[in-house]
N, C-alpha and C. Protein backbone atom coordinates (compact mmCIF):
# COMPACT_ATOMS: atom_id res chain seq x y z
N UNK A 1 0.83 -1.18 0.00
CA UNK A 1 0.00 0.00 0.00
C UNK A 1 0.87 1.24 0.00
N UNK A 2 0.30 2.35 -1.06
CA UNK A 2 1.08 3.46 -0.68
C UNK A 2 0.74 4.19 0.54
N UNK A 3 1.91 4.70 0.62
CA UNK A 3 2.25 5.50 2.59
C UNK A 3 1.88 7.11 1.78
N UNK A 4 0.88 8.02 2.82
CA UNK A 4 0.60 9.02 2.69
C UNK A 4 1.73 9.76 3.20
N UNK A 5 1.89 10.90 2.50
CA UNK A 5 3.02 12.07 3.42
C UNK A 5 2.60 12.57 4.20
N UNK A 6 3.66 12.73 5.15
CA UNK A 6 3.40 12.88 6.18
C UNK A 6 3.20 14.85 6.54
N UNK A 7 2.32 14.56 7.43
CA UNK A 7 1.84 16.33 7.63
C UNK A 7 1.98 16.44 9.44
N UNK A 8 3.06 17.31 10.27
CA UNK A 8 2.88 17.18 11.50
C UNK A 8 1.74 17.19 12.29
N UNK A 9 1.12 18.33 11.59
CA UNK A 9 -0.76 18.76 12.26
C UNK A 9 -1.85 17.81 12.01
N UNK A 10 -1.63 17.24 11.18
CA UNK A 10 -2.67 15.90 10.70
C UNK A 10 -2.55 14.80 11.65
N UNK A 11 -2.06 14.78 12.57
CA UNK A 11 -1.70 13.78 13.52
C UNK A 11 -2.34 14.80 14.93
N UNK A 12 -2.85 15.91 15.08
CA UNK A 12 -3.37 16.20 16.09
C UNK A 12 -4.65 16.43 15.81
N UNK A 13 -6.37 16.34 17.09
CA UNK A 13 -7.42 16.79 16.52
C UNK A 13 -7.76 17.86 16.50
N UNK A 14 -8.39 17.98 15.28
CA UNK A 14 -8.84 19.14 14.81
C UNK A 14 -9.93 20.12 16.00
N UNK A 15 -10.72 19.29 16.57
CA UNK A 15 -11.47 19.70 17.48
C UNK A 15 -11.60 18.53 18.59
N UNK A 16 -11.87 18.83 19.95
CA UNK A 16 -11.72 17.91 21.05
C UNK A 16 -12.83 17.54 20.61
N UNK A 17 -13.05 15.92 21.32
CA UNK A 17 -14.52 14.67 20.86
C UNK A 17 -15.12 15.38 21.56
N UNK A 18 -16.30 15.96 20.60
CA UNK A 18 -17.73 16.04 20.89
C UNK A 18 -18.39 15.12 22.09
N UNK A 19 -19.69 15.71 22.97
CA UNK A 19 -20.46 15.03 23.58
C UNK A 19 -21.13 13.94 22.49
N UNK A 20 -21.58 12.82 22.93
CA UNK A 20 -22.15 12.00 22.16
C UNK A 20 -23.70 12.20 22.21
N UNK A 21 -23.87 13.71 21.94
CA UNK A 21 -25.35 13.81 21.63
C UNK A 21 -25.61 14.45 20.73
N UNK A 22 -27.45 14.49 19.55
CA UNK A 22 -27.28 14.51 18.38
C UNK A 22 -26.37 16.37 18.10
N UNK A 23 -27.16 17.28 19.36
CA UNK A 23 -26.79 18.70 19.19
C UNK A 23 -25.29 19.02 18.51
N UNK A 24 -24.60 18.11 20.00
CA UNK A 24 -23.27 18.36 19.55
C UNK A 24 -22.32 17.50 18.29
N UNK A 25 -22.91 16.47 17.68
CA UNK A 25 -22.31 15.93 17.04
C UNK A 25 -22.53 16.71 15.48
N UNK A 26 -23.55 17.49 15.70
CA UNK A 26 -24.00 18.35 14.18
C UNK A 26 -23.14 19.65 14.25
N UNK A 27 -22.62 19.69 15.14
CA UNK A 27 -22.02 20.96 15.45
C UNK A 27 -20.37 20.43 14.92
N UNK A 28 -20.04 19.25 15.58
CA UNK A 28 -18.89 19.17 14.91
C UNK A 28 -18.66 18.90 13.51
N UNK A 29 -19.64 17.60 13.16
CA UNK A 29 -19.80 17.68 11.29
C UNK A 29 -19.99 18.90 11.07
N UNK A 30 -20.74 20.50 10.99
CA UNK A 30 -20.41 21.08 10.49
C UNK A 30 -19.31 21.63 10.67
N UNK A 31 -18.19 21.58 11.15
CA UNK A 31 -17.38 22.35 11.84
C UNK A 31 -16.02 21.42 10.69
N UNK A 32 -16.40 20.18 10.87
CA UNK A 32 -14.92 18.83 10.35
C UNK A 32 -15.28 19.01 8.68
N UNK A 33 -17.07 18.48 8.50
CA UNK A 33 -16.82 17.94 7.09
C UNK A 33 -18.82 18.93 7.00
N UNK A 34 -18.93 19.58 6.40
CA UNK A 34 -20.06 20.65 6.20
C UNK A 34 -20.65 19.80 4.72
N UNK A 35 -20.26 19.61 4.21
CA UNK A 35 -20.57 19.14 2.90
C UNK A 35 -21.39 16.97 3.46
N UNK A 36 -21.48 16.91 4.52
CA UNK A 36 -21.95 15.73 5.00
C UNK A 36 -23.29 16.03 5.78
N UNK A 37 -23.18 17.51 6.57
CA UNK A 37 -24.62 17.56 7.16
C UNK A 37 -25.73 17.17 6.45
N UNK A 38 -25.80 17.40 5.00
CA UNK A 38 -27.26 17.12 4.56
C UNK A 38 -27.87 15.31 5.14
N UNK A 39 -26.49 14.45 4.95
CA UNK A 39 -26.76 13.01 5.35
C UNK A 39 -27.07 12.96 6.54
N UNK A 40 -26.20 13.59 7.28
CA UNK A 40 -26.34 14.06 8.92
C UNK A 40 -27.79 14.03 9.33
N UNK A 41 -28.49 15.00 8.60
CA UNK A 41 -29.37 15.37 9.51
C UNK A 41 -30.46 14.62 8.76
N UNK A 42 -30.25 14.01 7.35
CA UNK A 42 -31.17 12.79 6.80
C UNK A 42 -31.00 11.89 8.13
N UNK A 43 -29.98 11.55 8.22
CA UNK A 43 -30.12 10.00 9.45
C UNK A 43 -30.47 10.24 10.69
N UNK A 44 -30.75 11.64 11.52
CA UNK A 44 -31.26 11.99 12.32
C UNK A 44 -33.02 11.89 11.98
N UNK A 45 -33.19 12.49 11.31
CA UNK A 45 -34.52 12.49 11.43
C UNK A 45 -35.13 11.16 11.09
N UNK A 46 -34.34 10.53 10.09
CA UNK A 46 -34.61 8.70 10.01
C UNK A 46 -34.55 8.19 11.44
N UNK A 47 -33.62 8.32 12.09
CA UNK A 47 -33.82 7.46 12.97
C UNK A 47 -34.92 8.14 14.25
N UNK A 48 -34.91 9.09 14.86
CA UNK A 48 -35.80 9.67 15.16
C UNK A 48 -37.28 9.14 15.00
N UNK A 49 -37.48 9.62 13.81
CA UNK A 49 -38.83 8.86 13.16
C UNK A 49 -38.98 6.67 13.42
N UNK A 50 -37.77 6.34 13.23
CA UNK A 50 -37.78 5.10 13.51
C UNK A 50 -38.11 4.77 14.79
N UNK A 51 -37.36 5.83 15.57
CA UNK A 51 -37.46 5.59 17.25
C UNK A 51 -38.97 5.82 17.72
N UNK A 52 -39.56 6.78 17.40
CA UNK A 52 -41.02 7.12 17.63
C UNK A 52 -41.63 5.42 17.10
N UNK A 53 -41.78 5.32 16.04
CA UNK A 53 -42.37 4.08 15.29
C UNK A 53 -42.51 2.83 16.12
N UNK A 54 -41.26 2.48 16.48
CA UNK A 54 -40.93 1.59 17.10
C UNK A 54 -40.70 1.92 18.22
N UNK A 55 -40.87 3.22 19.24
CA UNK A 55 -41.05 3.37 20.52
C UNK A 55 -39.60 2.38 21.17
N UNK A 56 -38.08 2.40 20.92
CA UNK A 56 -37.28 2.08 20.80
C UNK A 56 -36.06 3.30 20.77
N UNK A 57 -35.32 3.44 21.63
CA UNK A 57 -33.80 4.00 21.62
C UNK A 57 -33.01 3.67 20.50
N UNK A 58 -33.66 2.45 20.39
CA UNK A 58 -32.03 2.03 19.37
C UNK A 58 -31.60 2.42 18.25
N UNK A 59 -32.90 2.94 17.63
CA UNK A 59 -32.34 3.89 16.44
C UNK A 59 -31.26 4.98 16.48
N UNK A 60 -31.93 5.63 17.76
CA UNK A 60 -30.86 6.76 18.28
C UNK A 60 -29.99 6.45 18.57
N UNK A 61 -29.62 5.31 19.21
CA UNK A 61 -28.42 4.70 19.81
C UNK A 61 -27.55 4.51 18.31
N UNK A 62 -27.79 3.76 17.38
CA UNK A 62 -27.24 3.40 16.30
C UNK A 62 -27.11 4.73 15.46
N UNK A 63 -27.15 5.41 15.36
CA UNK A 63 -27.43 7.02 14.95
C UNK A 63 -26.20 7.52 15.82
N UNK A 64 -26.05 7.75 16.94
CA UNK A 64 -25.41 8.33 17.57
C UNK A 64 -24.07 7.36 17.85
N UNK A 65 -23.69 6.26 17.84
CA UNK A 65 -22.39 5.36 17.10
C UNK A 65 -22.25 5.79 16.03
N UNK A 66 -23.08 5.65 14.63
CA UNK A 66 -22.56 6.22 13.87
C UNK A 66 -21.75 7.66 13.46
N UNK A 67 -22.57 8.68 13.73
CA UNK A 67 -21.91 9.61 13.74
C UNK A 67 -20.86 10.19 14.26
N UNK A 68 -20.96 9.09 15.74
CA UNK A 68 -19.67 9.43 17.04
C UNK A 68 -18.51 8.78 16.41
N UNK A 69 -18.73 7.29 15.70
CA UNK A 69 -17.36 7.23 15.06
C UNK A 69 -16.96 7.68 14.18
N UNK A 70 -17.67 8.23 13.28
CA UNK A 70 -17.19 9.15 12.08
C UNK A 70 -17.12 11.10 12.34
N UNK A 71 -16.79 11.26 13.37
CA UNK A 71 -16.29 12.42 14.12
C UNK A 71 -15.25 12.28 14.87
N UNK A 72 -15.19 11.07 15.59
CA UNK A 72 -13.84 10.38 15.90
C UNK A 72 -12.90 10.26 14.72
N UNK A 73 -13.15 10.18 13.89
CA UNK A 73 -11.99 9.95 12.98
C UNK A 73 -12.28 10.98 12.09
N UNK A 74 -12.79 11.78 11.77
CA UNK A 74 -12.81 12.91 11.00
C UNK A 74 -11.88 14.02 11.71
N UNK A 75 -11.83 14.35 13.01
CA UNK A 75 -11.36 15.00 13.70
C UNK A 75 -9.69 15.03 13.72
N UNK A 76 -9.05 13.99 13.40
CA UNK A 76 -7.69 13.24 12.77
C UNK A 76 -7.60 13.76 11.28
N UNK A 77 -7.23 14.98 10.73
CA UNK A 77 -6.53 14.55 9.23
C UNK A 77 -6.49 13.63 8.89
N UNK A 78 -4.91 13.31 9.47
CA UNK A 78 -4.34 11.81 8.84
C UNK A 78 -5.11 10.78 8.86
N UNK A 79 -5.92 10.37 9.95
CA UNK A 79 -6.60 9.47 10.16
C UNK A 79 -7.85 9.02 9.06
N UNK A 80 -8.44 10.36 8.71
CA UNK A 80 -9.21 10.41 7.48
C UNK A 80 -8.98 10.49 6.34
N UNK A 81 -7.84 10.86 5.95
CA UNK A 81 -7.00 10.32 4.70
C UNK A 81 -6.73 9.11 4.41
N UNK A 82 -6.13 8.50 5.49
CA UNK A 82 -5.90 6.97 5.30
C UNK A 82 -7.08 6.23 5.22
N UNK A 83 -8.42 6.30 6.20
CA UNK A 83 -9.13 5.85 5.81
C UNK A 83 -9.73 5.82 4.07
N UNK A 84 -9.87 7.48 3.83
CA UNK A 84 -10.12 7.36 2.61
C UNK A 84 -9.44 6.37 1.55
N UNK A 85 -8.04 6.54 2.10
CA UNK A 85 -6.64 5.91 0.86
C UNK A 85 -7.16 4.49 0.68
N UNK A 86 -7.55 3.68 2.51
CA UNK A 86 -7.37 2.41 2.14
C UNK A 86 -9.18 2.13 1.77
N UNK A 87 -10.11 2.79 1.85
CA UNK A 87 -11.38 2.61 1.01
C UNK A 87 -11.16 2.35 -0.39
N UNK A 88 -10.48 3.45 -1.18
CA UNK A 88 -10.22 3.30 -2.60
C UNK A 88 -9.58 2.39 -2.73
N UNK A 89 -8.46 1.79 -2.13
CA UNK A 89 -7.57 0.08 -2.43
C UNK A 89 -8.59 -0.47 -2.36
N UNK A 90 -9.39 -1.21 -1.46
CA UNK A 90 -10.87 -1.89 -1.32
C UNK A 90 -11.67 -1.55 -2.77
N UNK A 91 -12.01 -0.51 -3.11
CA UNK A 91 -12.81 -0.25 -3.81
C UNK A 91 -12.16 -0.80 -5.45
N UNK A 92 -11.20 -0.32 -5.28
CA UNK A 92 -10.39 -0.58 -6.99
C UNK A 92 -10.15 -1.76 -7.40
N UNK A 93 -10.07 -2.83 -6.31
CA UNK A 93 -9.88 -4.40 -6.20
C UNK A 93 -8.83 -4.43 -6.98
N UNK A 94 -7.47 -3.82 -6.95
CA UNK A 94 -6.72 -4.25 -7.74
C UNK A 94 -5.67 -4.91 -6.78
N UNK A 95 -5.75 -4.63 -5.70
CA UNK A 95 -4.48 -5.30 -4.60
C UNK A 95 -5.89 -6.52 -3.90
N UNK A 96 -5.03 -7.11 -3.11
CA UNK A 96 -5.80 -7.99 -2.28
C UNK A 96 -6.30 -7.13 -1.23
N UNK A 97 -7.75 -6.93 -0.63
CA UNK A 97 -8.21 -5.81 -0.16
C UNK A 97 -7.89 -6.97 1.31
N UNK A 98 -7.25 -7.69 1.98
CA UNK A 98 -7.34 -8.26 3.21
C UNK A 98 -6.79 -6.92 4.12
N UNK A 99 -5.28 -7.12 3.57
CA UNK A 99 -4.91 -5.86 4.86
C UNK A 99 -5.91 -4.15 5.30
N UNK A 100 -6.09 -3.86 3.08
CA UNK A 100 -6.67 -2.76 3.84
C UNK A 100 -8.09 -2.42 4.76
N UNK A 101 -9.12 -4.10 4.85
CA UNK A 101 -10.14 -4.00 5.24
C UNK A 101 -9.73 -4.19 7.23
N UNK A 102 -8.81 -5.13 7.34
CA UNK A 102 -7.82 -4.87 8.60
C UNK A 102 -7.82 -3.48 9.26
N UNK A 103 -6.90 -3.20 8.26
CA UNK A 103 -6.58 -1.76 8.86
C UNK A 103 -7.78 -0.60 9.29
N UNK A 104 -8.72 -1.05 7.96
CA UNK A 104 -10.11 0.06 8.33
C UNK A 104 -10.31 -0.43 9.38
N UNK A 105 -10.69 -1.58 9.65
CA UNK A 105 -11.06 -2.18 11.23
C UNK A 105 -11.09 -1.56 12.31
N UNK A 106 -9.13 -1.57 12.42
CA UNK A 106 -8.21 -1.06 13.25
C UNK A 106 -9.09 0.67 13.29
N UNK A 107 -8.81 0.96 12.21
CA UNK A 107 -8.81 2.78 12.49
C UNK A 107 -10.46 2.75 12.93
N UNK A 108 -11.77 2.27 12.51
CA UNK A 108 -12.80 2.16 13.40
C UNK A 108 -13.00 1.84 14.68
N UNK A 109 -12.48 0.54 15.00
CA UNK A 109 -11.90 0.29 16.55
C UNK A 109 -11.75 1.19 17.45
N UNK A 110 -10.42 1.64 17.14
CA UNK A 110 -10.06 3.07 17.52
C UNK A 110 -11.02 4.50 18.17
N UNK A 111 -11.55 4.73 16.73
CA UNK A 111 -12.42 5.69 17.11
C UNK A 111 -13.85 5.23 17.95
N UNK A 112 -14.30 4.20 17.98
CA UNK A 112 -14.93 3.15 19.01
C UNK A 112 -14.58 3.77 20.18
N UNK A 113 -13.56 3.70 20.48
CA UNK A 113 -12.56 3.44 21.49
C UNK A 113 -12.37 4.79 22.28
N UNK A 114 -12.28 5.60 21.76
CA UNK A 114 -11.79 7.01 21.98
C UNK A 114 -13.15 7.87 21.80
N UNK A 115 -14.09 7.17 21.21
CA UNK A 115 -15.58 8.01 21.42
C UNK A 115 -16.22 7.77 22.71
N UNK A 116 -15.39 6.37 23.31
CA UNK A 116 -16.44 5.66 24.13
C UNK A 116 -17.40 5.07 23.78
N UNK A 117 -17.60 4.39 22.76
CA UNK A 117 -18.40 3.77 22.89
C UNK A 117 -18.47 1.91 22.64
């Protein structure tokens, strides 16, 4: 796999982890990646609406993992580069996608991990 260059600041976050609630997590997507709120606030109100339906948390719950790990790692430059880098290896199928689906793992894990959750 190619190795991204290296950037000193891309290795620190951009903004400290958000509370894991929907307010603050819209605050940081707009803040990390603005061009994603429209999905943002599609999967809020999906799940929302799911949660009413089904009189059930778990939509929200699954809503609010999602977004918490993809603010966890948005918040990382580097971290979101590489993810991107090793998506496109996966995607292009021209290498054996084992390591880079590994590694996505790893870098989800992570932000798991560091979101708390």
């Amino acid at each position: 796999m190619t190795a991204l260059p290296a950037d000193p600041q891309a290795h620190e976050p951009l903004i400290p982890m958000p509370a894991l609630t929907p307010d603050a997590l819209r605050v940081a997507v707009e803040s990390l990646t603005p061009s994603r709120m429209q999905a943002f606030v599609r999967d809020l109100v999906d799940a929302t609406t799911s949660a009413q339906q089904l009189q059930s948390l778990a939509p929200l719950r699954t809503f609010v993992h999602t977004w918490g790990v993809f603010v966890a790692i948005q918040r990382y430059p580097s971290r979101a580069a590489r993810l991107r880098h090793l998506e496109e290896v996966v995607s292009a199928g021209a290498e054996d996608p084992a390591d880079a689906i590994a590694e996505i793992r790893k870098i989800h894990a992570d932000a798991e991990a560091e979101a708390r959750l």
